[in-house]
Protein backbone atom coordinates (compact mmCIF):
# COMPACT_ATOMS: atom_id res chain seq x y z
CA UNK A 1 -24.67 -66.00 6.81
CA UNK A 2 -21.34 -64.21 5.36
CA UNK A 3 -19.60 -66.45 2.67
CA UNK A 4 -16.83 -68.63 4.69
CA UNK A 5 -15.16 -68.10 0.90
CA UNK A 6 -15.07 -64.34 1.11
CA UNK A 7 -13.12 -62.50 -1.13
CA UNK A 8 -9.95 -60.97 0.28
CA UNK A 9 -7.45 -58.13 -0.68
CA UNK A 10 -4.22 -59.69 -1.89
CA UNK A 11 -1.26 -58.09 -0.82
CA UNK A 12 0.55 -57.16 -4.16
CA UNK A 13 3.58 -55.32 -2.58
CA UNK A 14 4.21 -59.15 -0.60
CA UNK A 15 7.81 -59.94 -1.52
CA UNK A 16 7.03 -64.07 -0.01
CA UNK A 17 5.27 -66.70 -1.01
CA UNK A 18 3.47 -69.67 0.44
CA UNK A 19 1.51 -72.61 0.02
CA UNK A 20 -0.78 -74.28 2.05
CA UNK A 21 -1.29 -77.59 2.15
CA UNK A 22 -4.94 -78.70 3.43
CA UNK A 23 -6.51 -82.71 3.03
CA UNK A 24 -9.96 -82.38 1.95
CA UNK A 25 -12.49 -79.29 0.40
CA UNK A 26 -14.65 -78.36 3.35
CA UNK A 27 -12.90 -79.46 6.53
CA UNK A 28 -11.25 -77.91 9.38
CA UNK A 29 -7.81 -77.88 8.13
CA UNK A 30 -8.99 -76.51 4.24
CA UNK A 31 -10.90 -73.66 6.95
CA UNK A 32 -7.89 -72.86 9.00
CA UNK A 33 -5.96 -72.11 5.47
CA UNK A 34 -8.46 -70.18 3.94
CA UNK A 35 -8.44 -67.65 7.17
CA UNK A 36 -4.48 -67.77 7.37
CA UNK A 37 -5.28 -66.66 3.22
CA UNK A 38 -7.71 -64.02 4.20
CA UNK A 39 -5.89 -62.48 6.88
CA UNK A 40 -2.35 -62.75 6.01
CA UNK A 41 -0.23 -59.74 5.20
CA UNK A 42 3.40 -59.90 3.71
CA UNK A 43 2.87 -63.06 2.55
CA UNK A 44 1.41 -64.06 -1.22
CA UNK A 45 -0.71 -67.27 -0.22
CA UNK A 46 -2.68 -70.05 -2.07
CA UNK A 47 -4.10 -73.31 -0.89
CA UNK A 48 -3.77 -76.76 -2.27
CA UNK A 49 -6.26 -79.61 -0.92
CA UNK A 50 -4.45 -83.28 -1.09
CA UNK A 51 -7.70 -84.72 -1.83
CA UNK A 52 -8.71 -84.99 -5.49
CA UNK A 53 -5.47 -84.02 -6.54
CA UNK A 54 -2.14 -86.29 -6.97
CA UNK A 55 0.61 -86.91 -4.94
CA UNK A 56 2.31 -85.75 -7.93
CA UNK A 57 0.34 -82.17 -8.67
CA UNK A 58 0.78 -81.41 -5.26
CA UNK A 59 4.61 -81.88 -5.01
CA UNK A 60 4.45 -79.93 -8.29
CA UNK A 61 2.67 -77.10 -6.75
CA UNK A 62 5.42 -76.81 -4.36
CA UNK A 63 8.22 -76.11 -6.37
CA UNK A 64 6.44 -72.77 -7.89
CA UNK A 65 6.29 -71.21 -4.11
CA UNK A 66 8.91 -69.77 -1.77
CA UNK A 67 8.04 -72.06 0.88
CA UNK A 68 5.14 -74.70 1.92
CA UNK A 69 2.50 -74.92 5.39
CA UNK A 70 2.01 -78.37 5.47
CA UNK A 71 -1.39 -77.76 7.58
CA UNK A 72 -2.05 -81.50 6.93
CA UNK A 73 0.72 -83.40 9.32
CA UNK A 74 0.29 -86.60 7.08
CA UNK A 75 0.93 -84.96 4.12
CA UNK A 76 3.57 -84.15 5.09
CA UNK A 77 5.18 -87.15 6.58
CA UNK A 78 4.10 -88.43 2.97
CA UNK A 79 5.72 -85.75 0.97
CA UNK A 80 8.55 -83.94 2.68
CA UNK A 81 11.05 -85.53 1.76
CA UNK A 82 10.31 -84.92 -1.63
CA UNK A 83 9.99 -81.32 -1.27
CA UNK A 84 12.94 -78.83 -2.57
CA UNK A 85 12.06 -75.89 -0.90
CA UNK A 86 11.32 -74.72 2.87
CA UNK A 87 8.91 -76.29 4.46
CA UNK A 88 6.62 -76.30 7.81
CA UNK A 89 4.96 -78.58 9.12
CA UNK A 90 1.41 -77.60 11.82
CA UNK A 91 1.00 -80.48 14.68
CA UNK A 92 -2.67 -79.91 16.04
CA UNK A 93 -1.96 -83.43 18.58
CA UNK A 94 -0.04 -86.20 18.12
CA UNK A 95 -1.54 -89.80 19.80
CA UNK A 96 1.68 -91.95 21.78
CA UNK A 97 1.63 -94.84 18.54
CA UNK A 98 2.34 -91.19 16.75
CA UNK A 99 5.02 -89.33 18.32
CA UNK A 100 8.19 -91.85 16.79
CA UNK A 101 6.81 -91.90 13.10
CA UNK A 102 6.73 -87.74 13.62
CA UNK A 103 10.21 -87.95 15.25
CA UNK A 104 12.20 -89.53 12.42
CA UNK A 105 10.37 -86.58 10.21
CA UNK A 106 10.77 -83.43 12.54
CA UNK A 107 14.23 -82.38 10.80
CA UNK A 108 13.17 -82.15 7.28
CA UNK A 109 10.29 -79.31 8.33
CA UNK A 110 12.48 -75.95 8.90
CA UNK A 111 9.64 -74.86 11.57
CA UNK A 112 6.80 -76.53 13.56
CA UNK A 113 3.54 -75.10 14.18
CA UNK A 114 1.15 -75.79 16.74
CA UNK A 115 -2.33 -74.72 18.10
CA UNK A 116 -2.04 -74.96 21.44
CA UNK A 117 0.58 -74.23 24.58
CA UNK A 118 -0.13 -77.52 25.68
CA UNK A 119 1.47 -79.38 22.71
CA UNK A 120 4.29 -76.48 21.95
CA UNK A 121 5.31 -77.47 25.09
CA UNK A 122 5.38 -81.28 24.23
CA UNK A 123 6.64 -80.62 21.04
CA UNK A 124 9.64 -78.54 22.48
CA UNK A 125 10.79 -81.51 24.69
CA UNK A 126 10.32 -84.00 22.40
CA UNK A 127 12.28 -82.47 19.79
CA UNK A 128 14.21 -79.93 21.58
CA UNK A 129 13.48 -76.82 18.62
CA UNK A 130 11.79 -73.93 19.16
CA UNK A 131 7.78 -74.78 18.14
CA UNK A 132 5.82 -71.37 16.72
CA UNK A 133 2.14 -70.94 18.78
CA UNK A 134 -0.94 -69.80 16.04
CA UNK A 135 -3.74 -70.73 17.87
CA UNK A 136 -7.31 -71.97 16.19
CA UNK A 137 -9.55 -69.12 16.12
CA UNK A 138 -12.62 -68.71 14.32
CA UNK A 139 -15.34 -66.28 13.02
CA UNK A 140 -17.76 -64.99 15.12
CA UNK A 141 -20.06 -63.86 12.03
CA UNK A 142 -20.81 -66.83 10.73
CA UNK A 143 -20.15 -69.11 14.31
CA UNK A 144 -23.52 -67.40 16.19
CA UNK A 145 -26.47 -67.43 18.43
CA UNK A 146 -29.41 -67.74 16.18
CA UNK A 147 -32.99 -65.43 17.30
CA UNK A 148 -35.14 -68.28 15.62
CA UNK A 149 -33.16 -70.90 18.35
CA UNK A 150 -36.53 -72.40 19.06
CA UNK A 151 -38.33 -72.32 16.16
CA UNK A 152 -35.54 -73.95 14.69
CA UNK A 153 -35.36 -77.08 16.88
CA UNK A 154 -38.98 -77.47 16.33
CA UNK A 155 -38.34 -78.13 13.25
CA UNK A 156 -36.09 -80.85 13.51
CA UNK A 157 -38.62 -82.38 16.38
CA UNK A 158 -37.28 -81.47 19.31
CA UNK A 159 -39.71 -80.48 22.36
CA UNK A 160 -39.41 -76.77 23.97
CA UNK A 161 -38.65 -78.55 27.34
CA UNK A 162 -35.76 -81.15 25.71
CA UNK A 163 -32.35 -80.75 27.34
CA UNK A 164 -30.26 -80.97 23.88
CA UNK A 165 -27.10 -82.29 24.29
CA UNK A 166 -23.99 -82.18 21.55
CA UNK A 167 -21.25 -83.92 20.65
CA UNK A 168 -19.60 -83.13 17.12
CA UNK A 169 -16.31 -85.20 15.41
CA UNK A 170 -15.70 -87.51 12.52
CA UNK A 171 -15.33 -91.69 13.57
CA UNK A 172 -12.02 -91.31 11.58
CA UNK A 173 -10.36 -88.97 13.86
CA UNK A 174 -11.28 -91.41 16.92
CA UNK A 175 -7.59 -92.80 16.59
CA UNK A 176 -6.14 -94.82 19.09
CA UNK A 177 -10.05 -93.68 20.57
CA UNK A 178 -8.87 -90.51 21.54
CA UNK A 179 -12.51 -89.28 20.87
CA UNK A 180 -13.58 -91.70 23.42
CA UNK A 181 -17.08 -92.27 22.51
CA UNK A 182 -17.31 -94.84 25.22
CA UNK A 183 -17.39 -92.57 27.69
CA UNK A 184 -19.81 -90.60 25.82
CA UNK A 185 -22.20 -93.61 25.98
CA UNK A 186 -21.25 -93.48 29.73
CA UNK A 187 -22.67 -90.57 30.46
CA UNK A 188 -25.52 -90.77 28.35
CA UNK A 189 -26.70 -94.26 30.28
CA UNK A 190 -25.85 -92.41 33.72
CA UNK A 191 -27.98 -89.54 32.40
CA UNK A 192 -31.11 -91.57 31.21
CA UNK A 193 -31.63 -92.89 34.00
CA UNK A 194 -32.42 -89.66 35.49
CA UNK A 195 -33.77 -87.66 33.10
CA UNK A 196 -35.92 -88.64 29.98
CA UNK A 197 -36.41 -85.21 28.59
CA UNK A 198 -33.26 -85.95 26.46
CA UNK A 199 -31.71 -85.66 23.28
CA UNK A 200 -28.21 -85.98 21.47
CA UNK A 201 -27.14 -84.02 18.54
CA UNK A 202 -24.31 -86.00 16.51
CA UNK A 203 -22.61 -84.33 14.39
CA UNK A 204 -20.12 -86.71 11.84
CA UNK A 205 -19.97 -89.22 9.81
CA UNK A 206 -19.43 -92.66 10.17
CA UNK A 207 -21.03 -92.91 13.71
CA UNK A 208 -23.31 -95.85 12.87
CA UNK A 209 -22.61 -98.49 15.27
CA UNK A 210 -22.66 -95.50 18.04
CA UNK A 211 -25.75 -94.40 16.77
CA UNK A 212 -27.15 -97.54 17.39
CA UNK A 213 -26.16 -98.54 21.05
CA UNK A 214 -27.51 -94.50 21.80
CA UNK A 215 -30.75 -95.39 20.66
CA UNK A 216 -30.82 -98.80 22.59
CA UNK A 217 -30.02 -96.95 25.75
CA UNK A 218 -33.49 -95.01 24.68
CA UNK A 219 -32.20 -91.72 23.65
CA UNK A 220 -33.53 -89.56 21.41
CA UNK A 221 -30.50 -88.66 18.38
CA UNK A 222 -30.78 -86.43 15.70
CA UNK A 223 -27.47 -87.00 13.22
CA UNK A 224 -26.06 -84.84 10.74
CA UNK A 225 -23.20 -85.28 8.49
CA UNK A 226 -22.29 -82.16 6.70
CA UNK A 227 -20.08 -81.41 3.20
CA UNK A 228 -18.41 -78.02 4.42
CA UNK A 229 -17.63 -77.46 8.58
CA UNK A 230 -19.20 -73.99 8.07
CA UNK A 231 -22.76 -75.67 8.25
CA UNK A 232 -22.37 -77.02 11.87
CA UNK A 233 -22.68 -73.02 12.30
CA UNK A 234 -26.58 -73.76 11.86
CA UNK A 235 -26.62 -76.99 14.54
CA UNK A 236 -24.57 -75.64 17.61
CA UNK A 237 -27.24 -73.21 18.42
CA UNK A 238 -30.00 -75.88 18.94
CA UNK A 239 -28.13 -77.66 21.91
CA UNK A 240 -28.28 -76.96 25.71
CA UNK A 241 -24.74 -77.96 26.25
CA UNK A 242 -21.71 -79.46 24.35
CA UNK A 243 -19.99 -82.37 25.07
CA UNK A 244 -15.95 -83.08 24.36
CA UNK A 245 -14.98 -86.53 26.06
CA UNK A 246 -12.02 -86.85 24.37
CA UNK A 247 -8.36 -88.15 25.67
CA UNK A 248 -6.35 -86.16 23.40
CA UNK A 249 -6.77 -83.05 21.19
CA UNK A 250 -4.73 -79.97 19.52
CA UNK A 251 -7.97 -78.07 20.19
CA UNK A 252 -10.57 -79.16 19.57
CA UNK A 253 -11.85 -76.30 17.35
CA UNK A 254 -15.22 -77.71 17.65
CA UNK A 255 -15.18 -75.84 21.49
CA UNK A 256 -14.08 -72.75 19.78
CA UNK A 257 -17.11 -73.27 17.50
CA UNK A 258 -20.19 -73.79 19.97
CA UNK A 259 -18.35 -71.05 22.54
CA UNK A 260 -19.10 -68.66 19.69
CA UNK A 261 -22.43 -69.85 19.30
CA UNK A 262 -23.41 -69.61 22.52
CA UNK A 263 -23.48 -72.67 23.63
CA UNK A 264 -21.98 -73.62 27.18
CA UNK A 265 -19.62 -76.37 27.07
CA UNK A 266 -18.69 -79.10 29.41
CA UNK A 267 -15.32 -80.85 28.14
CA UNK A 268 -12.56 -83.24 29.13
CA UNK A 269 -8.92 -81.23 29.61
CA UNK A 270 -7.26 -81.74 26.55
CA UNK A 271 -5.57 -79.42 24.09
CA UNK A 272 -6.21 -75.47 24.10
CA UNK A 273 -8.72 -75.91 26.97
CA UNK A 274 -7.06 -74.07 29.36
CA UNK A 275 -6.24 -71.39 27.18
CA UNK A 276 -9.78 -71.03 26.60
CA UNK A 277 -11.94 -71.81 29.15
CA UNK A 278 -12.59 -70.58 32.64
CA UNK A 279 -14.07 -73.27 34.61
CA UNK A 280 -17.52 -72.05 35.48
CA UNK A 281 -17.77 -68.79 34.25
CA UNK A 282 -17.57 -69.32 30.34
CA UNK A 283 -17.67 -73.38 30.34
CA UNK A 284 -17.08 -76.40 32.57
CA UNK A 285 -13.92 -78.77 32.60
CA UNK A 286 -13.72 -82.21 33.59
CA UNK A 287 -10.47 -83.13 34.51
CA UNK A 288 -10.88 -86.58 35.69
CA UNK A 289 -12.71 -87.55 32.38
CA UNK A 290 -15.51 -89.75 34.80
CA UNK A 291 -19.62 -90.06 34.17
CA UNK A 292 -20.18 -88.93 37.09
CA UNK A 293 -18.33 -85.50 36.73
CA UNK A 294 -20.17 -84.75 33.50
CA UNK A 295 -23.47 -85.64 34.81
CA UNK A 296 -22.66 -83.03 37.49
CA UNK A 297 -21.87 -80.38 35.15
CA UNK A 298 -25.17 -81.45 32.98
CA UNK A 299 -26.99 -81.08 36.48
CA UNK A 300 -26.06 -77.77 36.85
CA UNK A 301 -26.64 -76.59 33.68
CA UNK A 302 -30.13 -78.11 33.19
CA UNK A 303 -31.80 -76.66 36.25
CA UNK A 304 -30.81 -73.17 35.60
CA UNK A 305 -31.51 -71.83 32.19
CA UNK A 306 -30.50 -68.53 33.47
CA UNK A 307 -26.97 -69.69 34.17
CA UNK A 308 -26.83 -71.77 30.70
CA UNK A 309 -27.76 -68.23 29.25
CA UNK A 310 -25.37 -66.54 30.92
CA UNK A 311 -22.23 -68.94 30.66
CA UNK A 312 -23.15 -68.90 26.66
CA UNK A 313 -22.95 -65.29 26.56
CA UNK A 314 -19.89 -65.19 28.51
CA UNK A 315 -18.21 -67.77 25.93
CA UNK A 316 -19.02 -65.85 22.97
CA UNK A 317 -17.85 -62.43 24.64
CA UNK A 318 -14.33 -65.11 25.34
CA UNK A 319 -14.31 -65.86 21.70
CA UNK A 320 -14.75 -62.24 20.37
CA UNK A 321 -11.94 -60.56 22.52
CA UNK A 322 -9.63 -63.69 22.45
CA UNK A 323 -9.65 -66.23 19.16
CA UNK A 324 -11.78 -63.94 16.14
CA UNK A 325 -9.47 -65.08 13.48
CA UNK A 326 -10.45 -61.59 11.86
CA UNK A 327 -7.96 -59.61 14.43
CA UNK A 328 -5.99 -63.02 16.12
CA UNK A 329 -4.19 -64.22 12.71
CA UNK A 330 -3.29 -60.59 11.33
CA UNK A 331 -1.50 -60.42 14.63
CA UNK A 332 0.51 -63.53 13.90
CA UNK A 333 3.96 -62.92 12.16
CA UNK A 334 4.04 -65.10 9.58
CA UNK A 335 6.77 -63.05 7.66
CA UNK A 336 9.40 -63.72 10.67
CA UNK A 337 8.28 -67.63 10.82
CA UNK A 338 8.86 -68.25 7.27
CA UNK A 339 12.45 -66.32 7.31
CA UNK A 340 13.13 -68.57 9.94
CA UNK A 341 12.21 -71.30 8.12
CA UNK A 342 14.18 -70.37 4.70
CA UNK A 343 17.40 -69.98 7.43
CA UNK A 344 16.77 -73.50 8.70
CA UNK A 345 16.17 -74.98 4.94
CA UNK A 346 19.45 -73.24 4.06
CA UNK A 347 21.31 -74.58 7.33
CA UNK A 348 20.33 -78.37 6.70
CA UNK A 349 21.67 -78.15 2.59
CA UNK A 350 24.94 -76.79 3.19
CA UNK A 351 25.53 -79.03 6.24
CA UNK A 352 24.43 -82.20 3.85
CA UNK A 353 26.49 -80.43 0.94
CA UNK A 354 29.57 -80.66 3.42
């Protein structure tokens, strides 16, 4: 597997710089700044992670850059009004309780980011500014079909004729339950009682009490809770199908994830979804979020491996042309959104000033 870490090229004749402003080593956001690093051009980067350092080493890591990526939205509503110089702030989704505690922030960022058309389009009306599209993408080296598939999921006890299903997010992120496990354990209790050649992959911490009502509905789960996102690279490839029930989402880039792995998908219509999925070709979409419509979908896919071969290849081939960060984010012009930004910052002083 290629090192997620991978050394990069900086660009010395980069007359800009930027920092990025991640929450924890290891997660999605800490991921999306690393490839914005690694592919970046124009722009002198670095990355910051709020966890295990102070409120106070942070903010102090500002003031020695040009401008600062909040990537992490709540460190941001934390810190920005602390920050002295221009700043932008990335929205991946914003839950209803959300939206007025971002609204009394907006005007302090000089530019908003988002991942999807679905919320730049929210975001525009609800703030009335111009929102900046860099969509989630992700590498296709590491994010893979595996040869050893089988052998691999014999190895974590799972049958050759087990219908492996997925579902991959952290119990922390299920706020206001836009995750919607309960609909998860919907469709599980619709499903056993047709099939019993089962099984759920979980993927996230903190899943403990869900954990426990899946196995009382008699279905086999195998959990995992990983330190770095980059190892979920080595569990997508053992499912059939992935799940996404949730109610709200920027992405998710967990879809981008198993698409690149192969792995056909059956999800709710939240976030980038239609941006990146073509109902029945690459993936399925439930739009009406019911049991019944996933079970359908699960159906479908279980009776014809042929077609769950197919639709997997056809996701990855999506992924490869359409979100590899390697040739998506060198296309983005980050030189153009940060001059923006530095106009903005310089706007909203001299009007205060006066």
């Amino acid at each position: 597997m290629d090192n997620p870490n991978g050394a990069y090229t900086p660009d010395n004749h980069a007359t800009e710089s930027a920092l990025f402003v991640s929450d924890r080593p290891g997660h999605i956001l800490e991921r999306i700044g690393l490839a914005w690093i690694r592919y970046t051009r124009g722009v002198r980067c670095e990355l910051i992670n709020c966890s295990g350092n102070s409120e106070r080493e942070v903010l102090s890591r500002t003031r020695r850059v040009g401008l600062v990526h909040w990537i992490d939205r709540w460190a941001f509503m934390r810190l920005g009004e602390q920050t002295v110089v221009p700043q932008v702030v990335m929205v991946h989704h914003l839950t209803e309780a959300e939206v007025p505690g971002f609204l009394e922030h907006h005007q302090i960022a000089d530019a908003i980011t988002v991942v999807s058309l679905r919320w730049k389009m929210k975001l525009r009306d609800l703030t009335g500014r111009d929102v900046v599209l860099i969509p989630n993408t992700v590498d296709s080296r590491i994010y893979r079909p595996l040869p050893d598939r089988m052998q691999r999921r014999r190895m974590q006890g799972i049958d050759d004729r087990t219908f492996v299903l997925g579902f991959v997010a952290k119990a922390k992120s299920n706020t206001a339950n836009r995750k919607d496990p309960a609909l998860l354990l919907r469709v599980l209790q619709h499903a056993r009682r047709q099939w019993t050649d089962l099984c759920l992959i979980l993927v996230g911490p903190d899943w403990k009490t869900m954990v426990e009502d899946i196995q009382r509905l008699e279905v086999p789960v195998l959990t995992y809770e990983f330190a770095s996102t980059y190892e979920t690279a080595l569990v997508y490839p053992l499912m059939d199908a992935y799940l996404v029930t949730s109610s709200e989402e920027g992405g998710p880039c967990t879809l981008l994830e198993a698409m690149a792995c192969g792995v056909p998908c059956i999800t709710s219509n939240v976030g980038h979804v239609p941006e990146v999925i073509r109902d029945g070709t690459t993936d399925f979409i439930c739009p009406d979020r019911t049991p019944e419509e996933y079970i359908e979908r699960i159906t479908t896919l279980k009776r014809d491996v042929d077609l769950r071969t197919h639709m997997g290849a056809q996701a990855r081939e999506f992924i490869k042309k359409e979100r590899e960060e390697r040739t998506v984010i060198s296309e983005i012009d980050f030189r153009s959104l940060y001059a923006n930004a530095r106009r903005h910052f310089h706007d909203r002083h001299t009007a205060h000033v006066s």
